[in-house]
C-alpha atoms as a PDB file:
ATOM      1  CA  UNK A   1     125.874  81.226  60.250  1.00  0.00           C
ATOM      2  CA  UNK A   2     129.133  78.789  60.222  1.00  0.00           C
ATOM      3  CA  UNK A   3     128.400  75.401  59.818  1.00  0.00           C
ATOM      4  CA  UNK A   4     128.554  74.126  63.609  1.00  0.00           C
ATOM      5  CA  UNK A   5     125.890  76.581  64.520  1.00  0.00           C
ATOM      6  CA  UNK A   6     122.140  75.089  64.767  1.00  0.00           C
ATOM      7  CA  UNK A   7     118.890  76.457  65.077  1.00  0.00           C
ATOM      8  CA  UNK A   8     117.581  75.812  68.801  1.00  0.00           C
ATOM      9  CA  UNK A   9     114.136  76.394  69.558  1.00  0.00           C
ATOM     10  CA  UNK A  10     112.378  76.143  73.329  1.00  0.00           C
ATOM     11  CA  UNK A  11     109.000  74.964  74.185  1.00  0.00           C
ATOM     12  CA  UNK A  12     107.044  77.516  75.342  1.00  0.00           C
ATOM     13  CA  UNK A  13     103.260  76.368  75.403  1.00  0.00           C
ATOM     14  CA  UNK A  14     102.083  72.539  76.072  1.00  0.00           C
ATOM     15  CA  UNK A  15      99.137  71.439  73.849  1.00  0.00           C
ATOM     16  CA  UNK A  16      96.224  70.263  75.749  1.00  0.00           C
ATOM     17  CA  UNK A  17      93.110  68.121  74.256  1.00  0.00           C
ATOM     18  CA  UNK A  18      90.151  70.052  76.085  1.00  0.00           C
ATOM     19  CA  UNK A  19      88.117  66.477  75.984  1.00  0.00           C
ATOM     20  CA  UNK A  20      90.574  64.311  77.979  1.00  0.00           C
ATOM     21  CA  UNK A  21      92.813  66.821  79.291  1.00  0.00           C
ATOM     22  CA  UNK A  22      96.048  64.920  78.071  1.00  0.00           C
ATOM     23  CA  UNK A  23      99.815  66.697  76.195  1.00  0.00           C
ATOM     24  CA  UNK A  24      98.976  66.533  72.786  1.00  0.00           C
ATOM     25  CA  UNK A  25     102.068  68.405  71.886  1.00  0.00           C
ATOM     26  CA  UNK A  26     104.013  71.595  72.501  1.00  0.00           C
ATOM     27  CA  UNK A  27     105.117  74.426  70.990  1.00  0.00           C
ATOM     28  CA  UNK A  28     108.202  75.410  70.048  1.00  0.00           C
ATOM     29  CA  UNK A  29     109.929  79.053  69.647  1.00  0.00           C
ATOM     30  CA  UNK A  30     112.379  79.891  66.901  1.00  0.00           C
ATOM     31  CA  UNK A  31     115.243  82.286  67.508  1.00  0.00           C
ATOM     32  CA  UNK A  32     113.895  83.919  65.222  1.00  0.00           C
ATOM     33  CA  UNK A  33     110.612  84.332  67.267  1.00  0.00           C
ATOM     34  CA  UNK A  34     108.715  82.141  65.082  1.00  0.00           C
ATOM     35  CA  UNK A  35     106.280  79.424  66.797  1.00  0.00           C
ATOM     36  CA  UNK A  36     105.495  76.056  64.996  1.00  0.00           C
ATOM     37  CA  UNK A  37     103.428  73.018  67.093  1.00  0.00           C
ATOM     38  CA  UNK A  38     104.829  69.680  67.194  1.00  0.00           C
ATOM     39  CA  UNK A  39     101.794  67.195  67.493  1.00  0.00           C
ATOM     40  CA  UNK A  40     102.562  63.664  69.028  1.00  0.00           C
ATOM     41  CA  UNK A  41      99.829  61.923  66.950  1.00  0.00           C
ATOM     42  CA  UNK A  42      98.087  64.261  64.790  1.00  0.00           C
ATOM     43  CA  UNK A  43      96.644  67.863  65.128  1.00  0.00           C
ATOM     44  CA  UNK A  44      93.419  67.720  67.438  1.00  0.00           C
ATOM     45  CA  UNK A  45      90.693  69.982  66.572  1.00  0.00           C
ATOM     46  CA  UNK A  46      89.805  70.910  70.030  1.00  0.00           C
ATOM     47  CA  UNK A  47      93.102  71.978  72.247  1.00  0.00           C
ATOM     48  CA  UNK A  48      93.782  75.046  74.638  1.00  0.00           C
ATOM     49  CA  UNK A  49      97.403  75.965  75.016  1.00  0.00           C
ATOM     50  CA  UNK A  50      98.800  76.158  78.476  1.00  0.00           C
ATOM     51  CA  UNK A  51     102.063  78.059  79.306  1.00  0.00           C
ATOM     52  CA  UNK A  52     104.891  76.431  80.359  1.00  0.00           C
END
């Protein structure tokens, strides 16, 4: 990879907190096809993903 080439990942799934319905987060596919969450403040323990 040359050095003005940069990983880009695309939200594919918005976090939702099943108590108050709100966007906890999203998350995010690799080019690579690997999926990592980004939480706004903190993982929540109880969440349902919803696709985008």
């Amino acid at each position: 990879m040359s050095e003005n080439e940069e990983d880009e990942a695309r939200a594919t799934d918005r976090i939702v907190e099943v108590e108050s319905g709100e966007t906890v987060g999203f998350v995010y596919e690799w080019q690579d096809g690997t999926k990592q969450p980004l939480w706004f403040d903190g993982e929540k323990p109880n969440f349902v993903l919803i696709d985008l």
